[in-house]
C-alpha atoms as a PDB file:
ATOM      1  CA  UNK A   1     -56.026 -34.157  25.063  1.00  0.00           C
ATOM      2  CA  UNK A   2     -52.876 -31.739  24.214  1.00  0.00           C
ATOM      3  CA  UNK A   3     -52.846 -30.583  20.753  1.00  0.00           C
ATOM      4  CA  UNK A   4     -49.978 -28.937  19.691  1.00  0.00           C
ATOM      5  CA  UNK A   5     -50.119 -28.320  15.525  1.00  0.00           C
ATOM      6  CA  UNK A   6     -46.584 -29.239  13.946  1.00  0.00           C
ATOM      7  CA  UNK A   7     -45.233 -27.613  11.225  1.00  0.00           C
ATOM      8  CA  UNK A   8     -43.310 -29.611   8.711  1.00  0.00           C
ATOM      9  CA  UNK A   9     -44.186 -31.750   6.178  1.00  0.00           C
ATOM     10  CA  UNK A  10     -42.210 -34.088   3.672  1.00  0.00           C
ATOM     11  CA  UNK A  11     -42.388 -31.550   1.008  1.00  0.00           C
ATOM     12  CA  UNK A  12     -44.828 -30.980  -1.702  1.00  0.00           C
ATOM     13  CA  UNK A  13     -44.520 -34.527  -3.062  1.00  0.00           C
ATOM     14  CA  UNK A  14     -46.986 -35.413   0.199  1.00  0.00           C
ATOM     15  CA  UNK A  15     -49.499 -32.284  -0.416  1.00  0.00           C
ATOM     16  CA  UNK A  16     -52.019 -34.883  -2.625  1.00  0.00           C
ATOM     17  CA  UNK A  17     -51.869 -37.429   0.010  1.00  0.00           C
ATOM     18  CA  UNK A  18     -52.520 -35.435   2.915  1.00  0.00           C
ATOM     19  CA  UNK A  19     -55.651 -33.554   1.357  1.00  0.00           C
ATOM     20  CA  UNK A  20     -56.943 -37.214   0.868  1.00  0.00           C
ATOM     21  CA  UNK A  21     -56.208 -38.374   4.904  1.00  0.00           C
ATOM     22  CA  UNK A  22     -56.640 -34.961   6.783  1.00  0.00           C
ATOM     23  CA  UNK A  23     -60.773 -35.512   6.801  1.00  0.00           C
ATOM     24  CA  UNK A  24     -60.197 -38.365   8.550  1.00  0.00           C
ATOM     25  CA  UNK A  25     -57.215 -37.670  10.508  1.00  0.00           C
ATOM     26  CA  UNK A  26     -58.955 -34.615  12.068  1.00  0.00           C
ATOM     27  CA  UNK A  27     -61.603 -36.466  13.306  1.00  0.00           C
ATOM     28  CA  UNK A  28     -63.264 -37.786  16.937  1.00  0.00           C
ATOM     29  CA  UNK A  29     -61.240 -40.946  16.307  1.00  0.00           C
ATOM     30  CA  UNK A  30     -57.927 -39.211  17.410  1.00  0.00           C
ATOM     31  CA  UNK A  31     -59.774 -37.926  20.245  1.00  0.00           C
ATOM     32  CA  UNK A  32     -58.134 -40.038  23.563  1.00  0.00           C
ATOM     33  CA  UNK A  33     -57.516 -39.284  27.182  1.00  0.00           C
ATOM     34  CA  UNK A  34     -55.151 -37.109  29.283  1.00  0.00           C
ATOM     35  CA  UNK A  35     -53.640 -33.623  28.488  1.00  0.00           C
ATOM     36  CA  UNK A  36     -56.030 -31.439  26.762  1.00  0.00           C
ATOM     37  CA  UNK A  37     -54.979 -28.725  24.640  1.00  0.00           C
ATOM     38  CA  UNK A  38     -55.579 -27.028  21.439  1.00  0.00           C
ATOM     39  CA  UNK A  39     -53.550 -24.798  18.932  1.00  0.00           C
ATOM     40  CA  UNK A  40     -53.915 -23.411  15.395  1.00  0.00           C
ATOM     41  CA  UNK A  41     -52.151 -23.440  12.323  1.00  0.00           C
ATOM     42  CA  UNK A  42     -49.664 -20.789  11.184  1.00  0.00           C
ATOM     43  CA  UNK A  43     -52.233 -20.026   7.640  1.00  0.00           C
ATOM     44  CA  UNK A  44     -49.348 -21.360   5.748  1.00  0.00           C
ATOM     45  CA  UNK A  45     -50.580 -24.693   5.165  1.00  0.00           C
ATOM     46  CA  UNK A  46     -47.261 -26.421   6.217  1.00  0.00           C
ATOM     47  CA  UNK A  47     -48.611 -27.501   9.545  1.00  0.00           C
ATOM     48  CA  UNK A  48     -52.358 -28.730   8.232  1.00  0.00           C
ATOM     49  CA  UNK A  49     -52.963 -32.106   9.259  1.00  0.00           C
ATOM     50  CA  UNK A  50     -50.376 -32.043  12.181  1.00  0.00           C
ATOM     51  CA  UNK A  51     -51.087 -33.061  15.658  1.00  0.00           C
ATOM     52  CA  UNK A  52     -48.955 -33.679  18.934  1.00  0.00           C
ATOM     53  CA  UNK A  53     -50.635 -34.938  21.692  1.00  0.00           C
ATOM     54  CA  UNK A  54     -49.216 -36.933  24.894  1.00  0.00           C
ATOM     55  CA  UNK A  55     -50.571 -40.168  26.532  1.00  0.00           C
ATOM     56  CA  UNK A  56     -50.335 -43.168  28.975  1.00  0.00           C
ATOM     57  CA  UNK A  57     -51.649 -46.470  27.411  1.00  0.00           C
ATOM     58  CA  UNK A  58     -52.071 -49.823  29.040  1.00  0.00           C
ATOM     59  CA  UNK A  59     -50.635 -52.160  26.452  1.00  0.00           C
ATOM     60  CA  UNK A  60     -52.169 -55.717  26.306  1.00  0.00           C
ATOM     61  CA  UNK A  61     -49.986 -58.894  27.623  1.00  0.00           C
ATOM     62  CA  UNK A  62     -49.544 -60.895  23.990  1.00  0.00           C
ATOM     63  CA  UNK A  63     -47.289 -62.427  21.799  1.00  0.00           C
ATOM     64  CA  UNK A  64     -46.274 -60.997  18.508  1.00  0.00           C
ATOM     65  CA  UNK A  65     -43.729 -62.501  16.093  1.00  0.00           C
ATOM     66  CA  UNK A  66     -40.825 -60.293  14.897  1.00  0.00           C
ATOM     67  CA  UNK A  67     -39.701 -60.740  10.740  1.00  0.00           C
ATOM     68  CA  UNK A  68     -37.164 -62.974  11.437  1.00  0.00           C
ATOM     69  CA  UNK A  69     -39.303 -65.876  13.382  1.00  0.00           C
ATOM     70  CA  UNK A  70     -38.535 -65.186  16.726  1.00  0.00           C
ATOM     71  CA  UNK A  71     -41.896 -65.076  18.981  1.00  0.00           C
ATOM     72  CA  UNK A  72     -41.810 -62.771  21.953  1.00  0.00           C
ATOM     73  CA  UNK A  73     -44.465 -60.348  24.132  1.00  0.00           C
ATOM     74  CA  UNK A  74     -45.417 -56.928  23.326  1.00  0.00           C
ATOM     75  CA  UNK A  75     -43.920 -55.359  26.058  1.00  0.00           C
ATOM     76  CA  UNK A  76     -40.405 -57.241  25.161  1.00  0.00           C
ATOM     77  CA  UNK A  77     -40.548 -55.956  21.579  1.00  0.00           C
ATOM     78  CA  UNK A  78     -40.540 -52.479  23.441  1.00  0.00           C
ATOM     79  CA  UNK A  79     -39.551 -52.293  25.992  1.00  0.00           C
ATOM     80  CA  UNK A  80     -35.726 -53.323  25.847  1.00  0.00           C
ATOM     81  CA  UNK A  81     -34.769 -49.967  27.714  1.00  0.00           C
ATOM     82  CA  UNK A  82     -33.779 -47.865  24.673  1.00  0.00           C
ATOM     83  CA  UNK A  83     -36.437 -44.878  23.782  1.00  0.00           C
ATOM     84  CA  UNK A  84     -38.568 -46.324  21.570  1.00  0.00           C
ATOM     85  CA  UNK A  85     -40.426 -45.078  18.421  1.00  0.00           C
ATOM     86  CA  UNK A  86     -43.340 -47.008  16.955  1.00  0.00           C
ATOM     87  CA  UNK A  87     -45.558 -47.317  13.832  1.00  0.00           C
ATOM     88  CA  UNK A  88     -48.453 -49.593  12.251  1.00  0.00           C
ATOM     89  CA  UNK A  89     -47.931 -50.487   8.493  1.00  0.00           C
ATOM     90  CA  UNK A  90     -49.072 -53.464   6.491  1.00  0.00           C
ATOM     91  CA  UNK A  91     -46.868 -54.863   3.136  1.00  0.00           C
ATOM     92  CA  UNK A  92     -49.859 -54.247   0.162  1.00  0.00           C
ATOM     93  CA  UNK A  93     -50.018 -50.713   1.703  1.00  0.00           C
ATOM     94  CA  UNK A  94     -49.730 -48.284  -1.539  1.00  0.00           C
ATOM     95  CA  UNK A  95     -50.042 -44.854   0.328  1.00  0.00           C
ATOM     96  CA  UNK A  96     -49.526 -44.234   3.724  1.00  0.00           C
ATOM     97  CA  UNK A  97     -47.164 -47.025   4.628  1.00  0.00           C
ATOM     98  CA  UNK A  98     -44.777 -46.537   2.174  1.00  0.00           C
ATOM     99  CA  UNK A  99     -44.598 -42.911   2.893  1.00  0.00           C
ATOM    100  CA  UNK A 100     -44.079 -43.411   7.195  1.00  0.00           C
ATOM    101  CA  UNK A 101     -41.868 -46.300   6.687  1.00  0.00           C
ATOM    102  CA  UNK A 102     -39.435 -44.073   4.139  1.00  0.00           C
ATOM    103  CA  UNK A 103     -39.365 -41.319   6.842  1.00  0.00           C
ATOM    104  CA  UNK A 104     -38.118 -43.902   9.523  1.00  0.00           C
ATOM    105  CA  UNK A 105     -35.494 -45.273   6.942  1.00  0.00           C
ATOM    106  CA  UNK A 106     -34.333 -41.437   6.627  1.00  0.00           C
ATOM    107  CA  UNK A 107     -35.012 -40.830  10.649  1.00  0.00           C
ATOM    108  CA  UNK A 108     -32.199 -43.789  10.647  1.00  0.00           C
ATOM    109  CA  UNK A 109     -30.042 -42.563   7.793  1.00  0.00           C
ATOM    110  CA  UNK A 110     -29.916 -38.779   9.982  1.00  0.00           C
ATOM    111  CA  UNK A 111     -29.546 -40.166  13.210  1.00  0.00           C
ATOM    112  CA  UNK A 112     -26.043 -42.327  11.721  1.00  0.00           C
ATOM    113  CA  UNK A 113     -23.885 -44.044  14.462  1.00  0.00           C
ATOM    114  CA  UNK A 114     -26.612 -43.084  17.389  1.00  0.00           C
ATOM    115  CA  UNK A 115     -29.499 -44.758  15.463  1.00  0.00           C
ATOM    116  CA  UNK A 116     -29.245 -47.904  17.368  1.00  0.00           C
ATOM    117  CA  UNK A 117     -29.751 -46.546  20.603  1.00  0.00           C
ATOM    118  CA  UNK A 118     -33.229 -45.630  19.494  1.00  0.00           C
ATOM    119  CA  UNK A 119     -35.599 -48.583  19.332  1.00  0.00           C
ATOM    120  CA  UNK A 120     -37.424 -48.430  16.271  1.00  0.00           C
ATOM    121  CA  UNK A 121     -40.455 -51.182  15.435  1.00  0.00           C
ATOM    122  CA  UNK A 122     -43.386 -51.342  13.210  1.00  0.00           C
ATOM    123  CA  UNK A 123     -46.366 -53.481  13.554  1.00  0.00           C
ATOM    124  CA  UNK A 124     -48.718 -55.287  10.978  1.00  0.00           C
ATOM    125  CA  UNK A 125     -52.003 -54.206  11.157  1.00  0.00           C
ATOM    126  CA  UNK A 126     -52.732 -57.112   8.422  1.00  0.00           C
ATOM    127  CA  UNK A 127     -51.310 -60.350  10.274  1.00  0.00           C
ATOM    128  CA  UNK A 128     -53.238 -62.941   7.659  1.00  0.00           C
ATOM    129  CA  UNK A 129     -51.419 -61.592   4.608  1.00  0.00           C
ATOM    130  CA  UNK A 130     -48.231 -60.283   6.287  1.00  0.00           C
ATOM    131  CA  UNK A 131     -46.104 -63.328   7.445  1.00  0.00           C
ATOM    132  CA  UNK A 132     -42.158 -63.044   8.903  1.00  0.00           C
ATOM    133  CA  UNK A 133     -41.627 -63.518   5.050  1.00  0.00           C
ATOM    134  CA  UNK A 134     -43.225 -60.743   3.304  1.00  0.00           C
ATOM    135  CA  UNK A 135     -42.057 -58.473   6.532  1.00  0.00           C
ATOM    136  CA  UNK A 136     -38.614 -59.236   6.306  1.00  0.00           C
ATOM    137  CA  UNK A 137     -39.244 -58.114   2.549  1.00  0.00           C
ATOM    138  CA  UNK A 138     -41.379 -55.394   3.066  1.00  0.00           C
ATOM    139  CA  UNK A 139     -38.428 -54.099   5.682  1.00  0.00           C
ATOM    140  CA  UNK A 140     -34.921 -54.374   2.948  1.00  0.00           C
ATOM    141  CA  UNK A 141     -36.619 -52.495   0.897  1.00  0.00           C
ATOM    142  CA  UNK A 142     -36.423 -49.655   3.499  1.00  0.00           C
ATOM    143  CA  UNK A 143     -33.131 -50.861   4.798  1.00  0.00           C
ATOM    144  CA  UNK A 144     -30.413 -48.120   3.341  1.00  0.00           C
ATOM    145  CA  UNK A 145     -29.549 -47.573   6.922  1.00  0.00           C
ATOM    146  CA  UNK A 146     -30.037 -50.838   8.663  1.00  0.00           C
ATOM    147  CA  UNK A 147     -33.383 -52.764   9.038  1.00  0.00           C
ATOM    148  CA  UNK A 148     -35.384 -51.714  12.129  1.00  0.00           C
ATOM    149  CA  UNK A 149     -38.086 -54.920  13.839  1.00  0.00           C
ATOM    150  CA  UNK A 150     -41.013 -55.444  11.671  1.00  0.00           C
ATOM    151  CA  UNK A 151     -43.418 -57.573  13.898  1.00  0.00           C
ATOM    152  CA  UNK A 152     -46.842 -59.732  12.969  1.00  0.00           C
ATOM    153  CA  UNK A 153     -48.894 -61.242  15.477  1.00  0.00           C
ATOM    154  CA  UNK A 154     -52.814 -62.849  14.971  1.00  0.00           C
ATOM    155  CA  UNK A 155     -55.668 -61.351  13.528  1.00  0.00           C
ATOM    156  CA  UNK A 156     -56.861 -60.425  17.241  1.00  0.00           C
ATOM    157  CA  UNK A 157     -53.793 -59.250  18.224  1.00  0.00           C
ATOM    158  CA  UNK A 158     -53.508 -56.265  15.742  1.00  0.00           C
ATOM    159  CA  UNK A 159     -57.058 -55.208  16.505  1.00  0.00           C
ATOM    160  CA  UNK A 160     -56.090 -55.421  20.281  1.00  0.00           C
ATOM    161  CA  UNK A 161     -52.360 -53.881  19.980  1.00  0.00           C
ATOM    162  CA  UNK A 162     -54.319 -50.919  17.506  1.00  0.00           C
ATOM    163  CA  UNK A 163     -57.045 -49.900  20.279  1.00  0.00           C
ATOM    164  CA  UNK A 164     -54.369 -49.856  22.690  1.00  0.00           C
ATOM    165  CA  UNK A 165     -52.953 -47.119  20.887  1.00  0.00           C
ATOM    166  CA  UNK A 166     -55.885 -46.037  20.272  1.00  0.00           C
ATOM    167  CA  UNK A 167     -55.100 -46.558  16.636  1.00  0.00           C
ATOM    168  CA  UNK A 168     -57.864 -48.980  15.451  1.00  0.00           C
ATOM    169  CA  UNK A 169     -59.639 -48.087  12.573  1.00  0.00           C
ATOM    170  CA  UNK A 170     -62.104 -50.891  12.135  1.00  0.00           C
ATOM    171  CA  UNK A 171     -60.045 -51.452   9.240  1.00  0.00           C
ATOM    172  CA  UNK A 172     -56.745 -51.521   7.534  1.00  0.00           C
ATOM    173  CA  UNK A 173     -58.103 -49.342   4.637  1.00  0.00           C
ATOM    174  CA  UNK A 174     -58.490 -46.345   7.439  1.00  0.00           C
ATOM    175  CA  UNK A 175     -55.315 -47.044   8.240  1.00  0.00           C
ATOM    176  CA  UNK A 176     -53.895 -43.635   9.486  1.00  0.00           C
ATOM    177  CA  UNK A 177     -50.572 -42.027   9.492  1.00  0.00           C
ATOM    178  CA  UNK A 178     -49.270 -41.991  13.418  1.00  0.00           C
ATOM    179  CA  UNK A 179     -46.110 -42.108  15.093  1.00  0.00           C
ATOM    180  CA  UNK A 180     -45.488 -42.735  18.370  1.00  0.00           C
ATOM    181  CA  UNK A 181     -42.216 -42.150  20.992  1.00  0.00           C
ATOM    182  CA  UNK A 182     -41.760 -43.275  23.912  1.00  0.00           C
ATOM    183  CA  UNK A 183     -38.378 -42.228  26.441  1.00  0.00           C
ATOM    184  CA  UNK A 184     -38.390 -45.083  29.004  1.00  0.00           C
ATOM    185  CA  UNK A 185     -40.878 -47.282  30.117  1.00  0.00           C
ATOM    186  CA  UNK A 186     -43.404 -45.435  32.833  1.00  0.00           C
ATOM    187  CA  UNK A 187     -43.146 -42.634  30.540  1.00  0.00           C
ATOM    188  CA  UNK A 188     -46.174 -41.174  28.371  1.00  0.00           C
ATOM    189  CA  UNK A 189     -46.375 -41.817  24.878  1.00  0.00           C
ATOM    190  CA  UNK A 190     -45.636 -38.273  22.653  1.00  0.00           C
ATOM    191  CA  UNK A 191     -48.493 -39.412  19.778  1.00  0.00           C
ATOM    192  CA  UNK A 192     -47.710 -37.496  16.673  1.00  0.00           C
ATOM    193  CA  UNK A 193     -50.519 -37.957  13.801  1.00  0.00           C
ATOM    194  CA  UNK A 194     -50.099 -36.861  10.304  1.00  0.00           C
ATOM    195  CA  UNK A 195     -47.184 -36.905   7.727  1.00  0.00           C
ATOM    196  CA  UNK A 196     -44.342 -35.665  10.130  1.00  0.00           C
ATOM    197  CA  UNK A 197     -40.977 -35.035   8.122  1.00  0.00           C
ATOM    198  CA  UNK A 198     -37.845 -37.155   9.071  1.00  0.00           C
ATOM    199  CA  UNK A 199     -36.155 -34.055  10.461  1.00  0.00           C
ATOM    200  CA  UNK A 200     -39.310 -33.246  12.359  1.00  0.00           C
ATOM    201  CA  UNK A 201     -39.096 -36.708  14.246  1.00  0.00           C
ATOM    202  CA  UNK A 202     -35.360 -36.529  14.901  1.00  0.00           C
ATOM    203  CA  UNK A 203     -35.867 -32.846  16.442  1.00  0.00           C
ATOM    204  CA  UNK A 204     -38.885 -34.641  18.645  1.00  0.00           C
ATOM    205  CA  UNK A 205     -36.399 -37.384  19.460  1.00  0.00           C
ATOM    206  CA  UNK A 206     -33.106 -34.768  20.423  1.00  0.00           C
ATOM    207  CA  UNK A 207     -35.801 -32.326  22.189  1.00  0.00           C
ATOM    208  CA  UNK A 208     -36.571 -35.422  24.455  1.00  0.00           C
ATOM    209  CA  UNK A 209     -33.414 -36.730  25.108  1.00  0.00           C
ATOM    210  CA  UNK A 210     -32.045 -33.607  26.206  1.00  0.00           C
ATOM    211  CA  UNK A 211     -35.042 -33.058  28.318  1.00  0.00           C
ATOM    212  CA  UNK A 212     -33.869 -35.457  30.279  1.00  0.00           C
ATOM    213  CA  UNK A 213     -30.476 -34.850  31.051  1.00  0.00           C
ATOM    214  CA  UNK A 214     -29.487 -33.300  34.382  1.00  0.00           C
ATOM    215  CA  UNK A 215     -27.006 -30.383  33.738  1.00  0.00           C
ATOM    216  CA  UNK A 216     -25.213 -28.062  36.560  1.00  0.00           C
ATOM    217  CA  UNK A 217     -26.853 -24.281  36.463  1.00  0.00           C
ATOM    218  CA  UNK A 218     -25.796 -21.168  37.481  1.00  0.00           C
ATOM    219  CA  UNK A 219     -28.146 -19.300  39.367  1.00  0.00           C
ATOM    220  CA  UNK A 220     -29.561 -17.272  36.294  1.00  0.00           C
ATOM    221  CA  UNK A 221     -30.467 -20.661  34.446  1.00  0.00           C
ATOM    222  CA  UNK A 222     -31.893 -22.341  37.164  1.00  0.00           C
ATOM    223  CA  UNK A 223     -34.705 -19.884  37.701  1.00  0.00           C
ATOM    224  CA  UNK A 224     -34.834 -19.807  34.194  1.00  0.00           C
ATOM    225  CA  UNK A 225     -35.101 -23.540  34.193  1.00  0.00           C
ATOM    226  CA  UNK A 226     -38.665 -23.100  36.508  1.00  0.00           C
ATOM    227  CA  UNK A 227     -40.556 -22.846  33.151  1.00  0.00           C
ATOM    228  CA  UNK A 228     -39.872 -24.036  29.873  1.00  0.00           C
ATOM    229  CA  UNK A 229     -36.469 -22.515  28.586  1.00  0.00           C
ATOM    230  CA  UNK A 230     -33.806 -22.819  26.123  1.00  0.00           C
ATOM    231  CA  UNK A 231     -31.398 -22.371  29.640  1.00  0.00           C
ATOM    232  CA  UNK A 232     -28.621 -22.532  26.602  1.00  0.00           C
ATOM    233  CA  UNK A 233     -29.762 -25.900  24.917  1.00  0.00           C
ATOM    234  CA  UNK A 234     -33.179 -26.016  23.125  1.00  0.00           C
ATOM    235  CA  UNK A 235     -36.042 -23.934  22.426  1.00  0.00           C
ATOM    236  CA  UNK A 236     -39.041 -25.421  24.492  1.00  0.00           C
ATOM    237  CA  UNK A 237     -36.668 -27.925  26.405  1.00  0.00           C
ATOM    238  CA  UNK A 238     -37.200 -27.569  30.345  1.00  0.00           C
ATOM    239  CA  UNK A 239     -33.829 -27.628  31.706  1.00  0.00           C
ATOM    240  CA  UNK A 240     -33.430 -30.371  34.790  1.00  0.00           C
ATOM    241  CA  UNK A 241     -30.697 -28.718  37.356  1.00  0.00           C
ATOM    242  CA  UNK A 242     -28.454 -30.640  39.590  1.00  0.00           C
ATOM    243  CA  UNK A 243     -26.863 -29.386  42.270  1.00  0.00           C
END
């Protein structure tokens, strides 16, 4: 699996809770297949914790129900041909939950008029306490910029929704903190695990939009564009030429 250690955090305010996950969020369980990789920290501490690995899963044909009653299938609640950008929370959640589902209210709040052509959803990884009710509460209070889908499903479900993530636990109380993104359906997942910073996501986000945006090169670009390049956008952004 690709490893690729990240480097900010939420601030200091997060330093307590990550020193309680980061035993368990280094561990085998994170372990999955494809792209296989490893880097170290900078020795500053701001990147402990952080991984970014890439992935194809094969997600499970099942219903879920989204917050406001309406009963689709898995692959409609993501696949509605926006990028999409997922996370598992559950409403009696007092630590990680409240902390992921904060940074998606502020990846919303920095993204402003382009936020809705990102498909953000979050799934229940506690179906029997979490009905469309409590969701649908759970998700104003995180609403400053416009509720994103909050979906439950059954008990089953979760479990089978979380080990196609390769998420599951065994339980909610090992719930970790995980974010995925996804560009377009047939694409691999970008699986980043640990407290990622709002800004952090929305540079992940930009970085893969404008990876895959055709631009017209001059010659000096376009060989430049053979390897990973800034070819005048982004650091670490391979440039696609036209002709």
């Amino acid at each position: 699996m690709k490893f690729i250690v990240g480097k900010r955090l939420l601030g200091t305010s997060l330093s307590l809770l990550l020193a309680l996950t980061l035993a368990s969020t280094s561990g085998p369980g994170f372990a999955h297949e494809h792209h296989a990789e490893t880097a170290t920290g900078t020795g500053t501490g701001a990147d402990v914790g952080l991984q970014r690995s890439e992935h194809h899963y094969n997600l499970p044909e099942l219903k879920v129900t989204r917050a406001d009653g309406r009963r689709m299938s898995l692959l409609e609640a993501i696949d509605d041909g926006r990028p999409v950008m997922l996370n598992f929370i559950y409403t009696s959640c007092t630590a990680v939950c409240p902390v992921t589902s904060q940074v998606f209210m502020q990846v919303r709040e920095r993204l402003g008029a382009e936020r809705d052509k990102l498909n953000m959803v979050s799934f229940s990884i506690d179906p029997e306490q979490d009905t469309p009710h409590l969701l649908t509460e759970y998700a104003q209070r995180f609403g400053s910029a416009g509720v994103w889908p909050h979906y439950t499903s059954s008990s089953a479900a979760a479990v089978e929704i979380q080990r196609a993530f390769g998420g599951w636990r065994g339980d909610k109380m090992n719930h970790q903190p995980t974010t995925y993104l996804r560009m377009a359906r047939g694409k691999p997942w970008l699986r980043l695990d640990g407290f990622y910073s709002p800004d952090a996501l929305v540079a992940e986000y930009q970085k893969a939009l404008l990876a895959q945006v055709p631009v017209r090169c001059s010659e000096s670009a376009r060989s430049a564009a053979a390897v990973p390049s800034t070819a005048g956008l982004t650091a670490g952004v391979t440039v696609k030429c036209t002709s």
